[in-house]
C-alpha atoms as a PDB file:
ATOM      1  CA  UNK A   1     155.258 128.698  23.511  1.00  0.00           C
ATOM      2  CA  UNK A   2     152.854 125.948  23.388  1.00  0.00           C
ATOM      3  CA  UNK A   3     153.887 122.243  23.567  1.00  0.00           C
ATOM      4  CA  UNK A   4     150.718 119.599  23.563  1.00  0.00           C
ATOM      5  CA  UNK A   5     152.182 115.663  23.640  1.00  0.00           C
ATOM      6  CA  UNK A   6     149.925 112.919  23.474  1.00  0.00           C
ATOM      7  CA  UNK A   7     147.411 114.384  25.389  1.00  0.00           C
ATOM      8  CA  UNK A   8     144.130 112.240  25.965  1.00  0.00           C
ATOM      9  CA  UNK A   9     141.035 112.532  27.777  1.00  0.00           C
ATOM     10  CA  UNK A  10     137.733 110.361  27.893  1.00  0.00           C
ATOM     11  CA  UNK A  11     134.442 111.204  29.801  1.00  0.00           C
ATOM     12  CA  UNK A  12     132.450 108.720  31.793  1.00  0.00           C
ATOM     13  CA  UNK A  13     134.777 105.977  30.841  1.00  0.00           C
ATOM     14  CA  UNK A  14     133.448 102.440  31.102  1.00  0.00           C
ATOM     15  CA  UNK A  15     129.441 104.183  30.542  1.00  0.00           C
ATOM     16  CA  UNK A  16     126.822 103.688  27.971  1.00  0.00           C
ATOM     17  CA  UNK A  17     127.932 107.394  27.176  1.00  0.00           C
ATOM     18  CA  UNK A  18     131.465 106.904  27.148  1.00  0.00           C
ATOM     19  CA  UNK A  19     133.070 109.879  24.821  1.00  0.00           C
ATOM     20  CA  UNK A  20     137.029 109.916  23.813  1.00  0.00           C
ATOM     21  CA  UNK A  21     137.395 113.723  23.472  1.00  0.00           C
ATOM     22  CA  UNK A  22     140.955 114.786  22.813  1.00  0.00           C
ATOM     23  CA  UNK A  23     142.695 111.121  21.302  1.00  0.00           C
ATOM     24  CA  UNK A  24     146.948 111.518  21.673  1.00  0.00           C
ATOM     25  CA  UNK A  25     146.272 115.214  20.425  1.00  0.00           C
ATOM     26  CA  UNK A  26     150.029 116.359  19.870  1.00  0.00           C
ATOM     27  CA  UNK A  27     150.449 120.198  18.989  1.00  0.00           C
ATOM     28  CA  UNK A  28     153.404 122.814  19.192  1.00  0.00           C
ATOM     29  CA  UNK A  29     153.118 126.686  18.765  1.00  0.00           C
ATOM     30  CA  UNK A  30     156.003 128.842  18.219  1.00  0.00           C
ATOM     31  CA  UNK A  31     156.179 132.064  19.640  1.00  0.00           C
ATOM     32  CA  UNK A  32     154.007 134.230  17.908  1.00  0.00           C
ATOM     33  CA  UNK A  33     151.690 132.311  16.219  1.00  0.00           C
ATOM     34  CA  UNK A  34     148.031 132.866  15.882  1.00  0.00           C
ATOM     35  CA  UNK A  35     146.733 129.393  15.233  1.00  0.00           C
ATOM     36  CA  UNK A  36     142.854 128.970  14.271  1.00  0.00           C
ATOM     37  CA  UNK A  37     141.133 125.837  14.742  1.00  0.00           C
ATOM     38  CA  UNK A  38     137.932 124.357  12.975  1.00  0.00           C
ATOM     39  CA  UNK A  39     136.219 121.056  13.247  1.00  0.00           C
ATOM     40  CA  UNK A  40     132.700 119.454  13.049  1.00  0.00           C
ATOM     41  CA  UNK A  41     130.682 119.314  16.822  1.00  0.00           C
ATOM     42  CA  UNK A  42     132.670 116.801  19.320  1.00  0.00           C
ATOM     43  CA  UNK A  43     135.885 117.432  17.481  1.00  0.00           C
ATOM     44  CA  UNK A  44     137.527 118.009  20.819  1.00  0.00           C
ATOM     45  CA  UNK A  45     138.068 122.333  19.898  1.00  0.00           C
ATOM     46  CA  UNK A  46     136.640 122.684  23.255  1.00  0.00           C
ATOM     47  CA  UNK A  47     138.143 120.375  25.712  1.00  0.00           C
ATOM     48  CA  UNK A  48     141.421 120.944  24.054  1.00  0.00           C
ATOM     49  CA  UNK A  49     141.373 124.893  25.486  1.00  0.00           C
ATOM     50  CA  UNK A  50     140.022 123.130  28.748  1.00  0.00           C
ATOM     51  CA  UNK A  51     142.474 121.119  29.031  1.00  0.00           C
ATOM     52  CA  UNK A  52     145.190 124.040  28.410  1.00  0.00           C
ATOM     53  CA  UNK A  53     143.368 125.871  30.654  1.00  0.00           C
ATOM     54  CA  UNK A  54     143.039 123.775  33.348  1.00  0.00           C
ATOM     55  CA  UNK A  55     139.197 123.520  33.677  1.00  0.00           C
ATOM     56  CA  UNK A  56     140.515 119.608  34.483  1.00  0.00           C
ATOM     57  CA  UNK A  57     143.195 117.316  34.292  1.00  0.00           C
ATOM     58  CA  UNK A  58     144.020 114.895  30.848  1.00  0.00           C
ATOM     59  CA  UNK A  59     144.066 111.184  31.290  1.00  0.00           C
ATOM     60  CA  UNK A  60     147.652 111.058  29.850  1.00  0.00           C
ATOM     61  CA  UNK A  61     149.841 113.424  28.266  1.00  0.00           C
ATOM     62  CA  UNK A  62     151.528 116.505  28.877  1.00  0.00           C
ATOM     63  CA  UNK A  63     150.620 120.712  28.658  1.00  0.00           C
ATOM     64  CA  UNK A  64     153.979 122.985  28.419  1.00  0.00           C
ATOM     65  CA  UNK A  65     153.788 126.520  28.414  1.00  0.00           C
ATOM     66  CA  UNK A  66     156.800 128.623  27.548  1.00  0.00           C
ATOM     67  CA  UNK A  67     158.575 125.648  29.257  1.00  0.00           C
ATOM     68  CA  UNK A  68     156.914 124.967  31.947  1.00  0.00           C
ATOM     69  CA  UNK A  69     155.129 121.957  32.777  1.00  0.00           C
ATOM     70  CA  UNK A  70     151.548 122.546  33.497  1.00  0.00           C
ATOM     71  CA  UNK A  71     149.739 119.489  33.263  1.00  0.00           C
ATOM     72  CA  UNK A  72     149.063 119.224  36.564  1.00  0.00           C
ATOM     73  CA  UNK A  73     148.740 122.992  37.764  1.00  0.00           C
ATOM     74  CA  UNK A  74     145.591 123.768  38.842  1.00  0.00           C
ATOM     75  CA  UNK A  75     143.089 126.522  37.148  1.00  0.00           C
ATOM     76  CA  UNK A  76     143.995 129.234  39.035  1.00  0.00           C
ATOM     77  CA  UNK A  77     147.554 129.382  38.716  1.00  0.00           C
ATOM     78  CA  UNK A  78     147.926 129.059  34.923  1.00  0.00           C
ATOM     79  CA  UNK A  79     146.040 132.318  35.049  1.00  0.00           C
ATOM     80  CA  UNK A  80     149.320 133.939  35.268  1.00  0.00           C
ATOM     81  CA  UNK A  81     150.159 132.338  31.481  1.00  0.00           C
ATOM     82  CA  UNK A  82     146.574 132.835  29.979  1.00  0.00           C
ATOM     83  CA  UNK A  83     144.111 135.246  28.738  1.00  0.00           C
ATOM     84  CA  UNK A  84     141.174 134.069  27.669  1.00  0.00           C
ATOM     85  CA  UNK A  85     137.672 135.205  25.813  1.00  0.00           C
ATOM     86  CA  UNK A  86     134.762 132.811  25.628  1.00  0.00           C
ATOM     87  CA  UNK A  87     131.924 132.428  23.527  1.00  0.00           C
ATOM     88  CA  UNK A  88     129.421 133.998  25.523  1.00  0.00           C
ATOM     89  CA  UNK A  89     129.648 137.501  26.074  1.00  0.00           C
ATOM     90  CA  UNK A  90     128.424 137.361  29.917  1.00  0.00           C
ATOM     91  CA  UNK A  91     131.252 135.519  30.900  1.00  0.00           C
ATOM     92  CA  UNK A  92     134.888 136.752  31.432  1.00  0.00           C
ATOM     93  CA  UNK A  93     133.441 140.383  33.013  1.00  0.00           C
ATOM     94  CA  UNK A  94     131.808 141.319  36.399  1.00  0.00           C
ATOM     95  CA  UNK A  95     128.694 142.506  35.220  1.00  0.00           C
ATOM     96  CA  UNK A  96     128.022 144.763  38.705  1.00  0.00           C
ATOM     97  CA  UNK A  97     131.600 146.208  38.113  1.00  0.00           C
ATOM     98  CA  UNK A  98     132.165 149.139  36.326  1.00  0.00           C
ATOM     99  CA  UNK A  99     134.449 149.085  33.150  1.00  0.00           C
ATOM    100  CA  UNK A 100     137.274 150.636  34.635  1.00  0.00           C
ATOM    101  CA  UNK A 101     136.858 148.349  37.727  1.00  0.00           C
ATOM    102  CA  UNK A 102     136.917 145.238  35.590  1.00  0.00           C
ATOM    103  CA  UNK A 103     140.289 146.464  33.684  1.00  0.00           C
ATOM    104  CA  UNK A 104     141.863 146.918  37.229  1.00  0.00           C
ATOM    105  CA  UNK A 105     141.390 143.461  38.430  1.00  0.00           C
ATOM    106  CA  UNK A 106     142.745 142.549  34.545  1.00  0.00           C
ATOM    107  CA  UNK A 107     145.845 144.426  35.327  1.00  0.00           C
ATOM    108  CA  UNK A 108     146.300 143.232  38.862  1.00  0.00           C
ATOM    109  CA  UNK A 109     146.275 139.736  37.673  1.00  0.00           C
ATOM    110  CA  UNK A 110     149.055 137.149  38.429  1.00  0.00           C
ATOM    111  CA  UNK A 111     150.477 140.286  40.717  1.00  0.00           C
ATOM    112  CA  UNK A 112     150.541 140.493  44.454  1.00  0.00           C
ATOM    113  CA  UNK A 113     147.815 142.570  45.919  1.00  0.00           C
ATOM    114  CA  UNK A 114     148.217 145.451  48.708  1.00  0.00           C
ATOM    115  CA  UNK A 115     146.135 147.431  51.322  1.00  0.00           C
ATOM    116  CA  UNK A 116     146.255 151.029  48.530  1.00  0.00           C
ATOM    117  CA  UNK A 117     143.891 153.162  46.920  1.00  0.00           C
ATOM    118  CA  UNK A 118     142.322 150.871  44.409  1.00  0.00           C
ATOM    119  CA  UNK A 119     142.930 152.802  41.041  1.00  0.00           C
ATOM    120  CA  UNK A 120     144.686 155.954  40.284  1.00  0.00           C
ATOM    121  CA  UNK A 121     144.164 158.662  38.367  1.00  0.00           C
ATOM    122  CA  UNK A 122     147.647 157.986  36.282  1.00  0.00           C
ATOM    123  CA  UNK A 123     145.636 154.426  35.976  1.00  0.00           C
ATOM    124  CA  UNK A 124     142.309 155.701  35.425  1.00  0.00           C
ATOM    125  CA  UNK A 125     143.941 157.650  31.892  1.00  0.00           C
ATOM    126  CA  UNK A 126     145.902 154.604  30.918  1.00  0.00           C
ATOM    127  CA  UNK A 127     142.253 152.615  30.966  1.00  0.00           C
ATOM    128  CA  UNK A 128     140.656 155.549  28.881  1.00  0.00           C
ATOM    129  CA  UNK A 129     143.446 155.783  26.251  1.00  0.00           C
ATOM    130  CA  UNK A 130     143.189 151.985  25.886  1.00  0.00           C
ATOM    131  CA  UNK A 131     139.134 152.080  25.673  1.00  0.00           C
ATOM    132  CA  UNK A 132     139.655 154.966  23.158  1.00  0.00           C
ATOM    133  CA  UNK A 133     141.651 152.427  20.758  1.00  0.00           C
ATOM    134  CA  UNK A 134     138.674 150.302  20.454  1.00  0.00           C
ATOM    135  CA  UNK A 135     136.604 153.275  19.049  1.00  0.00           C
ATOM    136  CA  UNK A 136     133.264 152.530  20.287  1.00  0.00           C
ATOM    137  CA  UNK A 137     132.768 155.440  22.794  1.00  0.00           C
ATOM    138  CA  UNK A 138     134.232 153.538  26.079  1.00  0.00           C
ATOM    139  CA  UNK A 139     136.705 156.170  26.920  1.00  0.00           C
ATOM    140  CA  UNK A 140     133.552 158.233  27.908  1.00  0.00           C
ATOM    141  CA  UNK A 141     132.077 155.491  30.050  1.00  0.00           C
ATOM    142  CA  UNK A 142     134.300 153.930  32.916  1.00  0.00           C
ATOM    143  CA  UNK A 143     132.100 154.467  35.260  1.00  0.00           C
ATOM    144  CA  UNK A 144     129.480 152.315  33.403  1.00  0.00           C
ATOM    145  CA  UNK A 145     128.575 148.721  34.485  1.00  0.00           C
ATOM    146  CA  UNK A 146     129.662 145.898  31.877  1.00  0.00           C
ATOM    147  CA  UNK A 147     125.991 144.057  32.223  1.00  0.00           C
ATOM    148  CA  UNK A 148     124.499 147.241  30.372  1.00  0.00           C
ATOM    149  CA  UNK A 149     127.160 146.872  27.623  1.00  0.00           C
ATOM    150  CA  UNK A 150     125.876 145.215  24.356  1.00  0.00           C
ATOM    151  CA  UNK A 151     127.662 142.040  23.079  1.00  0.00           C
ATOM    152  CA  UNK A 152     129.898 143.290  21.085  1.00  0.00           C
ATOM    153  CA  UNK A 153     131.216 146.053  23.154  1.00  0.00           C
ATOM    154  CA  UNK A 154     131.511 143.367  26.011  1.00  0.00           C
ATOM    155  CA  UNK A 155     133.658 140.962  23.791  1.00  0.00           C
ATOM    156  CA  UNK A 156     135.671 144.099  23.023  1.00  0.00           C
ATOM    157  CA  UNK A 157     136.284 144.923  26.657  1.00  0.00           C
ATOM    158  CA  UNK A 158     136.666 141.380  27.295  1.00  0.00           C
ATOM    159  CA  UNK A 159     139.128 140.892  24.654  1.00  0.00           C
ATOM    160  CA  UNK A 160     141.613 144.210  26.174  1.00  0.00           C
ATOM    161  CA  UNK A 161     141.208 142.668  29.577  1.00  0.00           C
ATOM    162  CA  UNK A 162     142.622 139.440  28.443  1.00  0.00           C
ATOM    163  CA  UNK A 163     145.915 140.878  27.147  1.00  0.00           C
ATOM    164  CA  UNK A 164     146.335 143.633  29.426  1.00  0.00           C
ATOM    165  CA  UNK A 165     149.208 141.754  30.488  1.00  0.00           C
ATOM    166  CA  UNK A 166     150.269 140.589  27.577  1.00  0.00           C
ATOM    167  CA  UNK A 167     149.661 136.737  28.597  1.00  0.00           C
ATOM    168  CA  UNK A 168     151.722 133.841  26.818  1.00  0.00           C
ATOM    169  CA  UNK A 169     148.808 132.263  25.075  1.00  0.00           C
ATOM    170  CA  UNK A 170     145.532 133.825  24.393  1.00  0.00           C
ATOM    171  CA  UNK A 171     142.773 131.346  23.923  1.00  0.00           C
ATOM    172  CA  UNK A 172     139.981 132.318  22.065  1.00  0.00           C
ATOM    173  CA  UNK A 173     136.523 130.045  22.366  1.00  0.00           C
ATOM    174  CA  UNK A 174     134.468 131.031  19.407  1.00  0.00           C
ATOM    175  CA  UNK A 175     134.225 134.151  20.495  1.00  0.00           C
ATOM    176  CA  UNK A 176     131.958 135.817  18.175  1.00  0.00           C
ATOM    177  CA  UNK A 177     129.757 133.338  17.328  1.00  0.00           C
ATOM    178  CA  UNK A 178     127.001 134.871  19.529  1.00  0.00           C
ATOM    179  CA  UNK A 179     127.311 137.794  18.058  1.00  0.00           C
ATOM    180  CA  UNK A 180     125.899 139.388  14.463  1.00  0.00           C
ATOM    181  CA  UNK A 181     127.990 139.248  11.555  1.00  0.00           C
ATOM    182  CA  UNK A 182     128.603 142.927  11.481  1.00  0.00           C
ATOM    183  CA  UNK A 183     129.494 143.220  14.591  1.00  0.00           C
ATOM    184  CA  UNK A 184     131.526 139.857  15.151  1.00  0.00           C
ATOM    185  CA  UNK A 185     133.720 141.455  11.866  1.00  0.00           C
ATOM    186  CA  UNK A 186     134.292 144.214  13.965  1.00  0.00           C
ATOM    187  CA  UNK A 187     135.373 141.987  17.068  1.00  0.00           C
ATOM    188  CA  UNK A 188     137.636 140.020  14.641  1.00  0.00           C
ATOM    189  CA  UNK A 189     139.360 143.322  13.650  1.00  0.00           C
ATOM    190  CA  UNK A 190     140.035 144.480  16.922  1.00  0.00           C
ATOM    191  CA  UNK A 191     141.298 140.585  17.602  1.00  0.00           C
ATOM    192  CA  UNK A 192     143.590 140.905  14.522  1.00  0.00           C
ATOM    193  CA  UNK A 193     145.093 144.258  16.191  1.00  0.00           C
ATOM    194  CA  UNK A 194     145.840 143.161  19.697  1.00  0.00           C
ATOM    195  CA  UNK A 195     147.449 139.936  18.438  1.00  0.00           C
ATOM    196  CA  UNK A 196     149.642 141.723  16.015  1.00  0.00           C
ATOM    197  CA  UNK A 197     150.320 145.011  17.914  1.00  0.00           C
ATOM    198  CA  UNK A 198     151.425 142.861  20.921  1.00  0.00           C
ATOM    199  CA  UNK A 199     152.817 139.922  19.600  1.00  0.00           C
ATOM    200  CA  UNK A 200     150.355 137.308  21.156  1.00  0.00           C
ATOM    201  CA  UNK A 201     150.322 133.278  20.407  1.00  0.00           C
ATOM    202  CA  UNK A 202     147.112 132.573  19.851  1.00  0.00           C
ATOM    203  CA  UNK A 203     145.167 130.064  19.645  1.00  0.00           C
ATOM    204  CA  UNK A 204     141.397 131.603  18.429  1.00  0.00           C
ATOM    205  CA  UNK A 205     138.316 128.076  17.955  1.00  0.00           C
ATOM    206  CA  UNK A 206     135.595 129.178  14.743  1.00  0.00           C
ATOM    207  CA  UNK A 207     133.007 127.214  13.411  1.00  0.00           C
ATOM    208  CA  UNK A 208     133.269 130.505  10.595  1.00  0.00           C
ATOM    209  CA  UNK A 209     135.613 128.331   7.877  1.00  0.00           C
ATOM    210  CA  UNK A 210     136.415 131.347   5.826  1.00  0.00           C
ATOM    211  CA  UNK A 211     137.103 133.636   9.071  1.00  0.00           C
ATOM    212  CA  UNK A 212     139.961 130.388  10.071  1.00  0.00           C
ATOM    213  CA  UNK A 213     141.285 131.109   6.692  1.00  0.00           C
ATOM    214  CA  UNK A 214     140.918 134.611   6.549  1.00  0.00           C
ATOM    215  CA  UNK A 215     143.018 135.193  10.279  1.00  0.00           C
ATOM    216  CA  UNK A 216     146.136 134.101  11.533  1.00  0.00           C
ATOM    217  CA  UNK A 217     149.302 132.693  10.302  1.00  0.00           C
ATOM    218  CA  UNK A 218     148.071 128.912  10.813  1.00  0.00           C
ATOM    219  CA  UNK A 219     145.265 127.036  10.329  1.00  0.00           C
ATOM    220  CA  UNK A 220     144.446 122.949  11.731  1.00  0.00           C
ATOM    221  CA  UNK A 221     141.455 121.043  11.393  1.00  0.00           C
ATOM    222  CA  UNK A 222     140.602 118.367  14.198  1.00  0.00           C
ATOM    223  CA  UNK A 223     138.403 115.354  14.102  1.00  0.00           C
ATOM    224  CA  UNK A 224     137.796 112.765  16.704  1.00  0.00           C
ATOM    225  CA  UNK A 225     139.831 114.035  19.115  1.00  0.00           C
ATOM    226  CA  UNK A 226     143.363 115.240  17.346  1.00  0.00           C
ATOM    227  CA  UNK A 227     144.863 117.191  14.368  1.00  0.00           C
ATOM    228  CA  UNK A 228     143.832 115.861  10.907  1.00  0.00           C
ATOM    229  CA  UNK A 229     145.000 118.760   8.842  1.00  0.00           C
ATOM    230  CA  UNK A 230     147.822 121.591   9.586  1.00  0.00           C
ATOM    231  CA  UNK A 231     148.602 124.276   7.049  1.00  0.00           C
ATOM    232  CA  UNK A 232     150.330 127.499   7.170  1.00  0.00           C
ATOM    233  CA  UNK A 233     152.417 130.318   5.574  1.00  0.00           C
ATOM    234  CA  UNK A 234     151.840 130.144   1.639  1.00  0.00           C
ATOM    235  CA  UNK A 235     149.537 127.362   1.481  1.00  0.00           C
ATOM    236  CA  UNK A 236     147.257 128.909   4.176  1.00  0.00           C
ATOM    237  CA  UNK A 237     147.017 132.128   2.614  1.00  0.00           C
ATOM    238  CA  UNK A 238     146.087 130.166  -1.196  1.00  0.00           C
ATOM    239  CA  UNK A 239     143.357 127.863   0.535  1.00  0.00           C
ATOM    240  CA  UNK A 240     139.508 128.209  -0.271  1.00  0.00           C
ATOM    241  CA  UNK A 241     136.942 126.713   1.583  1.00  0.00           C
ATOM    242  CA  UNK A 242     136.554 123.806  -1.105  1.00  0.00           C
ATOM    243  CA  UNK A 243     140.060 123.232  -0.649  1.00  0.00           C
ATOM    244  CA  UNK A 244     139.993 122.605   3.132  1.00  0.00           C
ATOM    245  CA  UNK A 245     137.104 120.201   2.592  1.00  0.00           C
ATOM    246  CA  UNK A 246     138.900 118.444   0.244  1.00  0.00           C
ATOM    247  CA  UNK A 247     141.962 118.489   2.714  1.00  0.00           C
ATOM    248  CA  UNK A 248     139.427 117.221   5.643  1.00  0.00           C
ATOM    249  CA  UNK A 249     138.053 114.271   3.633  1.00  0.00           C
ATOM    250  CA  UNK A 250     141.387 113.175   2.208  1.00  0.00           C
ATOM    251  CA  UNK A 251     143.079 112.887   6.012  1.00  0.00           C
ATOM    252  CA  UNK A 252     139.607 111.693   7.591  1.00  0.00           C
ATOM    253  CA  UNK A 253     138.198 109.446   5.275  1.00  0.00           C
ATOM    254  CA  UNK A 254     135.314 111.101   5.777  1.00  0.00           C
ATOM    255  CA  UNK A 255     132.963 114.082   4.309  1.00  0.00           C
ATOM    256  CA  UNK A 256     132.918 117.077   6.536  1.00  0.00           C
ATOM    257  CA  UNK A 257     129.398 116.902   7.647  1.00  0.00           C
ATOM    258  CA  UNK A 258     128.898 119.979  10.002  1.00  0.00           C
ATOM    259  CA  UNK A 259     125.832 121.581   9.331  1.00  0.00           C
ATOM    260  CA  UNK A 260     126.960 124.882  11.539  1.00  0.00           C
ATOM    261  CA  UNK A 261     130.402 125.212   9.580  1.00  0.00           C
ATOM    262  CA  UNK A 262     129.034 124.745   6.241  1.00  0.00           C
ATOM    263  CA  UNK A 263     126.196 127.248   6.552  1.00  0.00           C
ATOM    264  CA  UNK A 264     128.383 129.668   7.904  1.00  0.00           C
END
């Protein structure tokens, strides 16, 4: 579903602050898989969703999603492939839009639009059975704007709007490290859910080491810029956080040295 080869990228070349951010990063994801990705600050966890994404172009290398070529497709037509939650909770909503307002432009996404009433009643019960799911009282609010939602409920209506459509990769930028640890379990939970009940590839950035161990079927570690460790099935599910350090050091030569990572 996901086919990353040799894919490079370097800001401000030939500058005092010249910074090699993804280095020949090679990656495939099957169908299905929910990959989750850790690594110290300037790893490249970022800039590689950016770069599947579209935010710019690589340097070299290629971007294939479900077999199609996207390395140089701009932003807003991989849309049509993607759903994706970032870290902060203000972004990926309208905050002036009402909830059921922002799930109608989620649904209408990739599609061609037409001069009709905007959203139905048949649509209007879809959005509340959907809200309802999430069990945090949406169903009773469409009406309600998304900037009055709290954090966590906007990561959860975030998080339905970017698989409404059940997109070919999900791409998930740390997306509950702004929130508190109760509530970012519960954002986690409904994550687990979606991906499973629908089937999603997945590709979900922590800084949380025992939450990358914890979720998904796959787990890879980067460091300067590509994949130093990849582990799954079995092995994934046996790993403590002492092993994955031990992992990290052994294909790095290096201690893993991130302060936010470790404390988590």
């Amino acid at each position: 579903m996901l086919k990353i080869t040799n894919l490079q990228k370097t800001f401000n070349p030939g500058t005092v602050n010249e910074k090699v951010a993804l280095n020949g990063l090679n990656l495939h994801l099957n169908d299905g898989d929910f990959v989750t990705v850790i690594g110290g600050n300037g790893a490249g966890k970022s800039t590689l969703l950016n770069a599947i994404s579209g935010v710019w172009k690589p340097d070299f290398g290629t971007v294939e999603i479900d077999g199609v070529d996207v390395s140089n497709m701009p932003e807003h037509k991989r849309a049509k492939f993607l759903g994706r939650v970032f870290q902060d909770p203000m972004k990926g909503t309208s905050p002036d839009m009402e909830i059921v307002e922002n799930l109608s432009i989620a649904a209408r996404r990739g599609t061609k639009r037409k001069l009709i009433w905007g959203i139905k009643k048949a649509e209007r019960q879809q959005y509340r059975e959907l809200l309802a799911t999430l069990e945090l009282g949406l169903e009773d609010r469409l009406t309600t704007k998304v900037g009055l939602l709290s954090g966590g409920q906007r990561q959860a209506v975030t998080l339905l709007m970017a698989t409404l459509r059940r997109p070919k990769l999900l791409l998930l930028d740390e997306h509950t490290a702004a929130l508190d640890p109760k509530t970012a379990a519960k954002v986690l939970d409904l994550t687990d859910k979606l991906v499973n009940e629908n089937k999603l590839t997945t590709l979900m950035i922590t800084h949380n080491m025992r939450d990358a161990i914890d979720h998904g079927n796959r787990l890879i570690m980067m460091h300067e810029g590509h994949v130093v460790v990849d582990i799954s099935g079995e092995d994934k599910k046996k790993l403590t956080v002492e092993d994955l350090l031990g992992l990290f050091a052994k294909a790095s030569g290096k201690e893993f040295t991130d302060d936010k990572a470790l404390l988590s």
